[in-house]
Protein backbone atom coordinates (compact mmCIF):
# COMPACT_ATOMS: atom_id res chain seq x y z
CA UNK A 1 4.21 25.62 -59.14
CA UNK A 2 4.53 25.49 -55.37
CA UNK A 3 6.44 27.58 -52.91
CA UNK A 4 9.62 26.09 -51.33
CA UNK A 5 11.46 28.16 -48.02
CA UNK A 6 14.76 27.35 -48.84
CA UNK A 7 18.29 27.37 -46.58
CA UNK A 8 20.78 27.48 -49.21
CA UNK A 9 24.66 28.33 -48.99
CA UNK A 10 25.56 31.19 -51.23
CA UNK A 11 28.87 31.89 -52.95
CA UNK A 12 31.15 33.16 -50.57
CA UNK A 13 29.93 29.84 -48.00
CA UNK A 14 27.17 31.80 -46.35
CA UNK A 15 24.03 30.50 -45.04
CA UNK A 16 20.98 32.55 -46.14
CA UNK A 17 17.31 31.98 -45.87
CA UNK A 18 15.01 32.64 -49.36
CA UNK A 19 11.22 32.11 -50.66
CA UNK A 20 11.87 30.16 -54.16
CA UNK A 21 9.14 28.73 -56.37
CA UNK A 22 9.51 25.27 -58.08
CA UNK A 23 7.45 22.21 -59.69
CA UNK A 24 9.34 20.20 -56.76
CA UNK A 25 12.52 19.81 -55.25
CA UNK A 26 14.17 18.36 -58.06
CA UNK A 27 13.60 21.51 -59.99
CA UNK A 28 14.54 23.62 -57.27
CA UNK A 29 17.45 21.97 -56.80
CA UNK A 30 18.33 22.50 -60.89
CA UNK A 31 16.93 26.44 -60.02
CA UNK A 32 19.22 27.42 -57.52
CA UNK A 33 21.96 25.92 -58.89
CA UNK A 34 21.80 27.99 -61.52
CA UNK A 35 21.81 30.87 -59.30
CA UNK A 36 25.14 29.41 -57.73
CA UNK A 37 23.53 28.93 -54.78
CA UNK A 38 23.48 25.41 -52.48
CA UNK A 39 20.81 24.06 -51.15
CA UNK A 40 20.47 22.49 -47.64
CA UNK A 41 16.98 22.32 -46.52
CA UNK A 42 13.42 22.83 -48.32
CA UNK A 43 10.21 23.24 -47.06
CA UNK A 44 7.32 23.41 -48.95
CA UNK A 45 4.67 25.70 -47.78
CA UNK A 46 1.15 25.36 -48.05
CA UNK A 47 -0.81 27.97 -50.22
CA UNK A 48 -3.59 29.67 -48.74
CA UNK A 49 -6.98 29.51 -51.23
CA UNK A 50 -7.79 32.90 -52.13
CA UNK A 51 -11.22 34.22 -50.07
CA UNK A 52 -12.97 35.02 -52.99
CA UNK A 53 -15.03 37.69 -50.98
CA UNK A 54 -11.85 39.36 -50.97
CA UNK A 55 -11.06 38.93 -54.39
CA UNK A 56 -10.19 42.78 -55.02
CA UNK A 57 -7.40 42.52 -52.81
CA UNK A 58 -5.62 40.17 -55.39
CA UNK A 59 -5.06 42.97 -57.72
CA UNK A 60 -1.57 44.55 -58.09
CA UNK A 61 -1.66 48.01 -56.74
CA UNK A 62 0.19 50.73 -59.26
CA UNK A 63 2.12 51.85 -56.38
CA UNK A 64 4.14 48.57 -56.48
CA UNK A 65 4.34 48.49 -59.66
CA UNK A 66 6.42 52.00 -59.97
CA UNK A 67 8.20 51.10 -56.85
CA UNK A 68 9.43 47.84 -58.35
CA UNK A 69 10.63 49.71 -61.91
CA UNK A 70 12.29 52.03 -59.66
CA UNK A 71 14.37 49.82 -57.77
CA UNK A 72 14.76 47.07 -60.80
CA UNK A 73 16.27 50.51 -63.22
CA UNK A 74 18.98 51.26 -60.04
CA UNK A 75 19.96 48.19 -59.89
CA UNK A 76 20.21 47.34 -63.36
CA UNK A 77 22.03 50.77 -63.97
CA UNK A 78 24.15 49.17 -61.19
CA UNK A 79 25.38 46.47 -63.13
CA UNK A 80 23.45 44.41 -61.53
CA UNK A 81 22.35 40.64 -64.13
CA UNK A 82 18.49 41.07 -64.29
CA UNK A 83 18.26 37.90 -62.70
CA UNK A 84 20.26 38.77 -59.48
CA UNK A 85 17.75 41.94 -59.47
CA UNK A 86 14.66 39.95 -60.05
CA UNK A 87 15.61 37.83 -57.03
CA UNK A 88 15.96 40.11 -54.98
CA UNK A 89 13.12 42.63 -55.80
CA UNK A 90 10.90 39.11 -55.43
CA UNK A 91 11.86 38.99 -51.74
CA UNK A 92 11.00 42.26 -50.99
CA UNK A 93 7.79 43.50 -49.12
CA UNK A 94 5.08 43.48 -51.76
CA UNK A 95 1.81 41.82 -51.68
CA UNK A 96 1.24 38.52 -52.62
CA UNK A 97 0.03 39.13 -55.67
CA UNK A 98 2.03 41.01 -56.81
CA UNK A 99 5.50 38.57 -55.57
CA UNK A 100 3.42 35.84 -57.27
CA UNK A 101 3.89 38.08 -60.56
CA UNK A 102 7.81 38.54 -59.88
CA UNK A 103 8.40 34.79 -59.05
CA UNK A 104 6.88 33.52 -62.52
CA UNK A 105 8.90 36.53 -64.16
CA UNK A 106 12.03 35.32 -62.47
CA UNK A 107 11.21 31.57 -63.28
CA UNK A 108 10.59 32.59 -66.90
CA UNK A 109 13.97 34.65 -67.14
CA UNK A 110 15.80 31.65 -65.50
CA UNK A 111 14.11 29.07 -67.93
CA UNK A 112 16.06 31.15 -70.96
CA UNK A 113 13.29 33.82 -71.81
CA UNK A 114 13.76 37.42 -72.94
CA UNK A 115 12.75 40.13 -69.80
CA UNK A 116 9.71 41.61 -72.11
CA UNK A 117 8.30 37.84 -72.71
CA UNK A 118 8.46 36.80 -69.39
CA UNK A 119 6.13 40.40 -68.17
CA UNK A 120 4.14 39.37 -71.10
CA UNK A 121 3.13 36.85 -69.75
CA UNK A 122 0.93 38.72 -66.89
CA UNK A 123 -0.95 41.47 -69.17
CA UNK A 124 -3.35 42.07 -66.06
CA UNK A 125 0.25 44.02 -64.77
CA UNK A 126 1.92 44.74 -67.33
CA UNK A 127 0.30 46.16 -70.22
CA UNK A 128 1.64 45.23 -74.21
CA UNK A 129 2.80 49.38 -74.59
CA UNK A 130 4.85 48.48 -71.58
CA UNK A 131 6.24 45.47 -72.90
CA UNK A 132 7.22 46.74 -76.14
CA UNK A 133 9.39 49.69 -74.57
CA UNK A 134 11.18 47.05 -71.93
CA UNK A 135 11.59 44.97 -75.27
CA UNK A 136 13.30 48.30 -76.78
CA UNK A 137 15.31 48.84 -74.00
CA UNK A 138 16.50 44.59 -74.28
CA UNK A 139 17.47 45.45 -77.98
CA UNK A 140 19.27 49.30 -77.39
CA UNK A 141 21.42 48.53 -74.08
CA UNK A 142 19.01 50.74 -72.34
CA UNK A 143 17.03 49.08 -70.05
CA UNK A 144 17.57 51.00 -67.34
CA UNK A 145 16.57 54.47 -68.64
CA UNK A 146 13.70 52.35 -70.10
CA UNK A 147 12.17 51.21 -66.54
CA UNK A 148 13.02 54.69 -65.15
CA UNK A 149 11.09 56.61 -68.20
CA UNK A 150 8.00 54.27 -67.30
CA UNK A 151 8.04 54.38 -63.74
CA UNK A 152 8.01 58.12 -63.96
CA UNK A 153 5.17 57.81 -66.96
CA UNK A 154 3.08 55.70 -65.47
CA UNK A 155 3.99 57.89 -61.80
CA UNK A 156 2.22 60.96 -63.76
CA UNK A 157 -0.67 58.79 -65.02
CA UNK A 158 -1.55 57.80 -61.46
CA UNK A 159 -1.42 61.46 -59.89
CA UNK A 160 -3.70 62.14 -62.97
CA UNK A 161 -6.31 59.59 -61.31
CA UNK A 162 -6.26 60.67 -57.91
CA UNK A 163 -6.42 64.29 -58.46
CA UNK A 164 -9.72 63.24 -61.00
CA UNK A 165 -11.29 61.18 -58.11
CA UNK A 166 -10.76 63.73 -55.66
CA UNK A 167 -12.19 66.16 -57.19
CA UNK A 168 -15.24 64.00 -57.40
CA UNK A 169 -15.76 63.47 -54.19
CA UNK A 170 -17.22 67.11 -53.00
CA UNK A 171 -19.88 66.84 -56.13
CA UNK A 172 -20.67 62.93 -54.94
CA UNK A 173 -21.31 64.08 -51.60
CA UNK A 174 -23.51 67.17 -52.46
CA UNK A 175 -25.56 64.54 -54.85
CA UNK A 176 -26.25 62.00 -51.63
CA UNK A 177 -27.13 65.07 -49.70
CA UNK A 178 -29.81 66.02 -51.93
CA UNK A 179 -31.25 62.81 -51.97
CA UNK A 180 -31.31 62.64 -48.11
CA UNK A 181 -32.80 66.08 -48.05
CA UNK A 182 -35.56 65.07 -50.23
CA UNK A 183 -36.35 61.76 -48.84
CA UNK A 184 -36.42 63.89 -45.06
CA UNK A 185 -38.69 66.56 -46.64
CA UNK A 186 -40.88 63.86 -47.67
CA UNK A 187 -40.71 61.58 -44.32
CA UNK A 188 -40.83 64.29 -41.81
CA UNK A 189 -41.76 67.58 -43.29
CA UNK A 190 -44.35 67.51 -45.60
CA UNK A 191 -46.76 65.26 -43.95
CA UNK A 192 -47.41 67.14 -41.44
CA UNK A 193 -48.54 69.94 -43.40
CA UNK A 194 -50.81 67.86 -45.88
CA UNK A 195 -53.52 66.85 -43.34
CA UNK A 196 -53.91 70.47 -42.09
CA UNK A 197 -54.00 72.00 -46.01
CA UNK A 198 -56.38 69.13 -46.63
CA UNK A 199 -58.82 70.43 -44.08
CA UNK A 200 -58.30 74.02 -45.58
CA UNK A 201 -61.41 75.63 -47.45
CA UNK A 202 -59.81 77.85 -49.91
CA UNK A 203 -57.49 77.03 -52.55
CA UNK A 204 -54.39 75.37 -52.05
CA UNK A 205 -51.61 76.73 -53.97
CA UNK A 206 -50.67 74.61 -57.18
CA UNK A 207 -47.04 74.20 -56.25
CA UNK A 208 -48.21 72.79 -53.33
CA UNK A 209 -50.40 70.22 -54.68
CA UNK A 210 -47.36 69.41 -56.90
CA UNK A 211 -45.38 68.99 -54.06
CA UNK A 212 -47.54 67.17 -52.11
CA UNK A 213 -47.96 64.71 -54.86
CA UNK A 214 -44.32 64.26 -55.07
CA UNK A 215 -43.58 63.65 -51.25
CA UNK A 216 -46.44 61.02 -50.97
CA UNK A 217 -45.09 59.17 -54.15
CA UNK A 218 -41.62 58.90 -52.86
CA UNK A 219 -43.02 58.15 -49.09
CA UNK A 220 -45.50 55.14 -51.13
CA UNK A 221 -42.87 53.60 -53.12
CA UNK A 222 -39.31 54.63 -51.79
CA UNK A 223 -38.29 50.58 -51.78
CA UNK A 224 -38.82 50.76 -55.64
CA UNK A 225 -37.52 53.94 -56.02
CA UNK A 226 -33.95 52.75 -54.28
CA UNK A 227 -34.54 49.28 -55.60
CA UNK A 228 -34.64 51.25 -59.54
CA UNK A 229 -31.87 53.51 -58.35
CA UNK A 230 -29.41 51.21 -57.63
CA UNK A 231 -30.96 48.52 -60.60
CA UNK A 232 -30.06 51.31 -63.06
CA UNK A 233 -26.68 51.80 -62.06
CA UNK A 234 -25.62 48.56 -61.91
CA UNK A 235 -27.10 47.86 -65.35
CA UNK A 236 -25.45 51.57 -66.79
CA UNK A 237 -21.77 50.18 -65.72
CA UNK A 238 -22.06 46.58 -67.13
CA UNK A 239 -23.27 47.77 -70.16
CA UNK A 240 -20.36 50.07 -70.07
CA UNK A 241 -18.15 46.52 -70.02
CA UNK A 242 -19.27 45.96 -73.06
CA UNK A 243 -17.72 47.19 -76.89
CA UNK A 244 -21.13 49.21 -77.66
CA UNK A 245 -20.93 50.58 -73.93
CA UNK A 246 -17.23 51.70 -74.15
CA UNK A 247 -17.91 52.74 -76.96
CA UNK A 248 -20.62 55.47 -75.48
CA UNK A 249 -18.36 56.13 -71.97
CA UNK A 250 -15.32 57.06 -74.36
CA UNK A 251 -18.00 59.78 -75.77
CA UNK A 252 -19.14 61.01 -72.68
CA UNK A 253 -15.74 61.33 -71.31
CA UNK A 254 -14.76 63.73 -74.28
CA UNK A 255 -17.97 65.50 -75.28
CA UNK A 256 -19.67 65.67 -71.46
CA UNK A 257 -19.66 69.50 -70.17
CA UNK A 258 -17.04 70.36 -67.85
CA UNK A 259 -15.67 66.50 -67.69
CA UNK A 260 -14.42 66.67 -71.12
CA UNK A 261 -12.52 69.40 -70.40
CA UNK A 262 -10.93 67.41 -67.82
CA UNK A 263 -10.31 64.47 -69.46
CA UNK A 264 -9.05 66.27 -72.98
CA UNK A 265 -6.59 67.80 -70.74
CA UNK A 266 -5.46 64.92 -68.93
CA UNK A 267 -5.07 62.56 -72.56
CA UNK A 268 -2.58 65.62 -73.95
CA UNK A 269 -0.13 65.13 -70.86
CA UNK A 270 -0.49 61.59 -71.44
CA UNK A 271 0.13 62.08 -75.05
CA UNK A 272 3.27 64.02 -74.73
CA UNK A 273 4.89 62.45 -71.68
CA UNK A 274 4.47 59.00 -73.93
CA UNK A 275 6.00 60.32 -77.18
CA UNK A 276 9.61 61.79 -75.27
CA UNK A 277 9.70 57.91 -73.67
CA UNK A 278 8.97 56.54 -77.12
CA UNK A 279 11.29 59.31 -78.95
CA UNK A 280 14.46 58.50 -76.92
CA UNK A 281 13.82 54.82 -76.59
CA UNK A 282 15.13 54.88 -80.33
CA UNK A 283 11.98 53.38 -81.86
CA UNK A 284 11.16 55.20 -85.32
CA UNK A 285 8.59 57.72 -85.64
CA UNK A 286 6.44 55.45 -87.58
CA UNK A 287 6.20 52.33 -84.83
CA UNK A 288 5.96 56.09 -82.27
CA UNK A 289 2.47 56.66 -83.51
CA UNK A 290 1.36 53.35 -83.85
CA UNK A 291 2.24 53.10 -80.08
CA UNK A 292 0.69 56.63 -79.42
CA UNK A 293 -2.49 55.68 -80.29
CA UNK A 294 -2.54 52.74 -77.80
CA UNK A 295 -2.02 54.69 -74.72
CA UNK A 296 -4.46 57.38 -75.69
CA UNK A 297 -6.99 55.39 -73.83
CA UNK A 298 -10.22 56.17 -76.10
CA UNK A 299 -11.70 55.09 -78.69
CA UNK A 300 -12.96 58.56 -80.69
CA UNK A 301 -9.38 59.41 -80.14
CA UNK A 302 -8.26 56.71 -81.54
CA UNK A 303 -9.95 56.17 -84.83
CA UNK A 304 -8.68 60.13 -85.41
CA UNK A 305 -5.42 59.73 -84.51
CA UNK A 306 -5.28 56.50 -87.09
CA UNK A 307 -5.26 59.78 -89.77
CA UNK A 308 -2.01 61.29 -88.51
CA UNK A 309 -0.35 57.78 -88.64
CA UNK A 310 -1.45 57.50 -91.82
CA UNK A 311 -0.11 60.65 -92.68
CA UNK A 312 3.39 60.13 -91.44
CA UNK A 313 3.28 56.97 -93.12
CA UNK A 314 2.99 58.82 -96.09
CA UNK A 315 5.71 61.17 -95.72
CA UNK A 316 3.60 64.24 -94.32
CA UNK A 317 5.29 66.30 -91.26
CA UNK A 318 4.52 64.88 -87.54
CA UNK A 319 2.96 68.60 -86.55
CA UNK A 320 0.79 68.84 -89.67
CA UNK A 321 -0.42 65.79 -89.65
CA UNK A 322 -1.70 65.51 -85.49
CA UNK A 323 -2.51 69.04 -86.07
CA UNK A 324 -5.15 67.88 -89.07
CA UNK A 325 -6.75 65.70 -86.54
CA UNK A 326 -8.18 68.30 -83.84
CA UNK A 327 -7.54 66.30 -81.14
CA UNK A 328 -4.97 68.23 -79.41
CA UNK A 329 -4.13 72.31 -78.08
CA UNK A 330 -2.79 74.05 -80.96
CA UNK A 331 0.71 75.22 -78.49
CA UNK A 332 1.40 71.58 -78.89
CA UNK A 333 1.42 70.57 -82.42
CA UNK A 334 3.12 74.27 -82.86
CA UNK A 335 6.06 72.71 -80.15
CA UNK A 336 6.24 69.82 -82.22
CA UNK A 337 6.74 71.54 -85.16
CA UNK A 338 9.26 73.19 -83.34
CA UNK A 339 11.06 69.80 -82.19
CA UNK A 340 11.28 69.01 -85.93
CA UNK A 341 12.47 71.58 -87.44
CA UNK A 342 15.49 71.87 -84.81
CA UNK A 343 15.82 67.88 -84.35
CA UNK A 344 15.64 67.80 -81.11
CA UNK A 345 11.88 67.13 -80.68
CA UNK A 346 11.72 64.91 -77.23
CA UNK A 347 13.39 67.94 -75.64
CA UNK A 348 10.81 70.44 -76.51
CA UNK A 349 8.11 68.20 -75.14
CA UNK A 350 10.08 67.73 -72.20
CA UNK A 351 9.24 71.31 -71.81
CA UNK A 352 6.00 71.30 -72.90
CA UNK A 353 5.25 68.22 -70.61
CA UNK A 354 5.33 69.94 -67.49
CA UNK A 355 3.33 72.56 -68.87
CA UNK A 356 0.48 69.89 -70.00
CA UNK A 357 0.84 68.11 -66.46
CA UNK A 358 0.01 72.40 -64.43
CA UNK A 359 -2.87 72.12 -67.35
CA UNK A 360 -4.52 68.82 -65.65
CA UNK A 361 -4.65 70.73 -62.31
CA UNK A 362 -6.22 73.74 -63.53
CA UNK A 363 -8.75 71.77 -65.54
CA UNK A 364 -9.46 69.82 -62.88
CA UNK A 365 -9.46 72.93 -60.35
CA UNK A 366 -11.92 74.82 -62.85
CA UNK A 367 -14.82 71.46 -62.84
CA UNK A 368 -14.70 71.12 -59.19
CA UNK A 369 -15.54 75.12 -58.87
CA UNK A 370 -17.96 74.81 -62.03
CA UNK A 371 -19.84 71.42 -60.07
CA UNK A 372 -19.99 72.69 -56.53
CA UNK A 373 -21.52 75.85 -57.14
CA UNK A 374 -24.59 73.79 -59.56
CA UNK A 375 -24.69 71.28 -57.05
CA UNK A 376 -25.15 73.65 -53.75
CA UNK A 377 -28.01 75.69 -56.01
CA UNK A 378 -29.89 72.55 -57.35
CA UNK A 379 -30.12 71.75 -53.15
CA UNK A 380 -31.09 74.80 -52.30
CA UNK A 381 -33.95 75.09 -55.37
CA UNK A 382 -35.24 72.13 -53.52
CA UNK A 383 -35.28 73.51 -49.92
CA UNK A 384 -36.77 76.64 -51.53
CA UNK A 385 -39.35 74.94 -53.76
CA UNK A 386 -40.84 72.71 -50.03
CA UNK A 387 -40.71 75.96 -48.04
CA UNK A 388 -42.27 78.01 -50.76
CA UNK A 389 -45.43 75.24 -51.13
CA UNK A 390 -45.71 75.28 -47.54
CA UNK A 391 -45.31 79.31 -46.83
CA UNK A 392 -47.71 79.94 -49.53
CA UNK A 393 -50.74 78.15 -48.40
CA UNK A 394 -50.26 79.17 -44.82
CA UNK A 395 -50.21 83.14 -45.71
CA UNK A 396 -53.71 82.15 -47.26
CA UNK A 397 -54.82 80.74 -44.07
CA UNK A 398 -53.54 84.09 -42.59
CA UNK A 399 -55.16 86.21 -44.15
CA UNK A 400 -58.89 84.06 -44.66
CA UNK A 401 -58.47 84.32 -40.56
């Protein structure tokens, strides 16, 4: 495919200027004709090669992505043909990437394919739980409420993120400023004690000869010390690319002190905000769960939840059978319980939504004041552990004087 700029004369005889993407003119000639359009000039333009230093940059940014379902659910609610509003939400100022993705949707619309196939096609963007619910809204006349549903869903999900990483950030800075108050201590401090302790006829403190010990490790071998540091990390997250490695992040995420907390929290507003899109798309409750369990996002989760959809494949009661599980606050199972009984379940999660999304804060509130506080005394312990092996011997001195 290559990238034509395109005068073409539209239907009411005016002159407009567009970005189009084609095999070659032929085909673009075939492409806009189907769009009624007339074309006058073409001019291919040459594609930059991707710096692959910068390769990060190629991603699609979730921002966009929300923005785009925003503007494609107006317009669509607007009466607007998808492919008039995929042509123009393809010209509108979003990254490269990201227009790249909306061209090859539009092309793939154009060429006679269904909406969900055609985002199908790019699972790096669009993910298949996505896919499926655009392909519900196709079927149900409801596209529009559809996009809207997601955009706000997957809206949530990202505040979720950034509130989780910014909270992170205080902790992640105490960490480094341990580490550069012990390397210091070690560099600057200590030595100039040792030589005039070493000199010293009575008996140097124990602590202090532990300390001692320490500082002139780190000062010998601090290359291989950073050189391990960073070697460890780097081998910690690709094993965490693989199954066995996901596998042992998904348990640290939910059994991890203080983090768990976080992230239990943060997979029940996830939960519910997923089953009231799912409930009023019209899919049954059965195909619901099976869906559920995809967006839960881990894998212990997961292989428990595969119990309640069991269950409700049985016959058993939505409530009962999540509640059975464990995996989730006992207010919510009792709200869905609720939701049954009075048949009007995706409004009582509405509810209890919001109340889930105030619950992601506060968790997240409570681990930043539970890690600060261990943080700022583990540095201190430090400073007080070097002052006390230096103090120590020195009062000896003192009093030998």
């Amino acid at each position: 495919m290559a990238l034509f700029s395109c005068k073409v004369i539209n239907e009411v005889g005016k002159e407009e200027k567009r970005i189009q993407e084609a095999n070659d003119e032929k085909s673009l000639r075939v492409i806009l004709k189907e769009q009624n359009l007339v074309l006058v000039k073409a001019t291919k333009l040459k594609e930059k090669q991707p710096n692959l230093f910068l390769a990060v940059s190629s991603r699609v940014k979730p921002q966009e992505v929300i923005l785009f379902l925003r503007q494609f659910s107006v317009m669509i609610n607007s009466s607007t043909s998808i492919s008039d509003a995929l042509n123009a939400l393809k010209q509108q100022n979003y990254s490269k990437p990201f227009k790249k993705v909306l061209m090859d949707v539009h092309n793939s619309v154009l060429s006679g394919m269904l909406l969900s196939e055609a985002f199908e096609k790019h699972p790096e963007v669009f993910p298949s739980f996505f896919v499926e619910m655009v392909a519900i809204g196709e079927v149900s006349s409801s596209l529009d409420s559809v996009l809207k549903s997601m955009a706000d869903y997957y809206e949530s999900n990202q505040r979720m993120k950034k509130k989780s990483r910014t909270a992170m950030v205080y902790p992640i800075m105490l960490f480094v400023m341990l580490f550069v108050v012990v390397v210091f201590l070690s560099f600057v401090i200590l030595p100039q004690f040792a030589d005039m302790f070493a000199a010293f006829d009575g008996t140097v403190p124990k602590i202090t000869v532990a300390v001692l010990a320490i500082s002139e490790f780190i000062r010998n071998n601090i290359l291989y010390l950073i050189t391990g540091i960073f070697g460890g990390v780097l081998l910690i997250l690709l094993f965490f690319t693989t199954p066995p490695g996901q596998r042992v992040l998904d348990w640290l995420k939910i059994y991890t002190p203080i983090i768990g907390r976080v992230n239990k929290a943060i997979i029940t507003a996830r939960f519910t905000r997923a089953f009231i899109i799912l409930l009023r798309s019209g899919m049954n409750i059965t195909d619901c769960m099976d869906n559920l369990k995809r967006i839960l996002g881990n894998s212990f989760y997961q292989d428990k939840f595969q119990y309640a959809i069991d269950e409700v494949k049985r016959g058993k009661k939505i409530a009962e059978s999540i509640e059975r599980t464990g995996l989730f606050p006992k207010m919510l199972t009792e709200m869905i319980a609720v939701g049954e009984k009075s048949g009007n379940l995706d409004e009582v999660l509405e509810s209890t939504a919001l109340f889930y999304d105030t619950q992601v804060e506060s968790a997240i509130s409570k681990a930043t004041a539970a890690l600060e506080p261990t943080m700022i005394i583990l540095l201190g312990a430090v400073v007080a552990l070097v002052l006390l092996s230096v103090y120590l011997p020195m009062i000896d001195m003192y009093n030998t004087i």
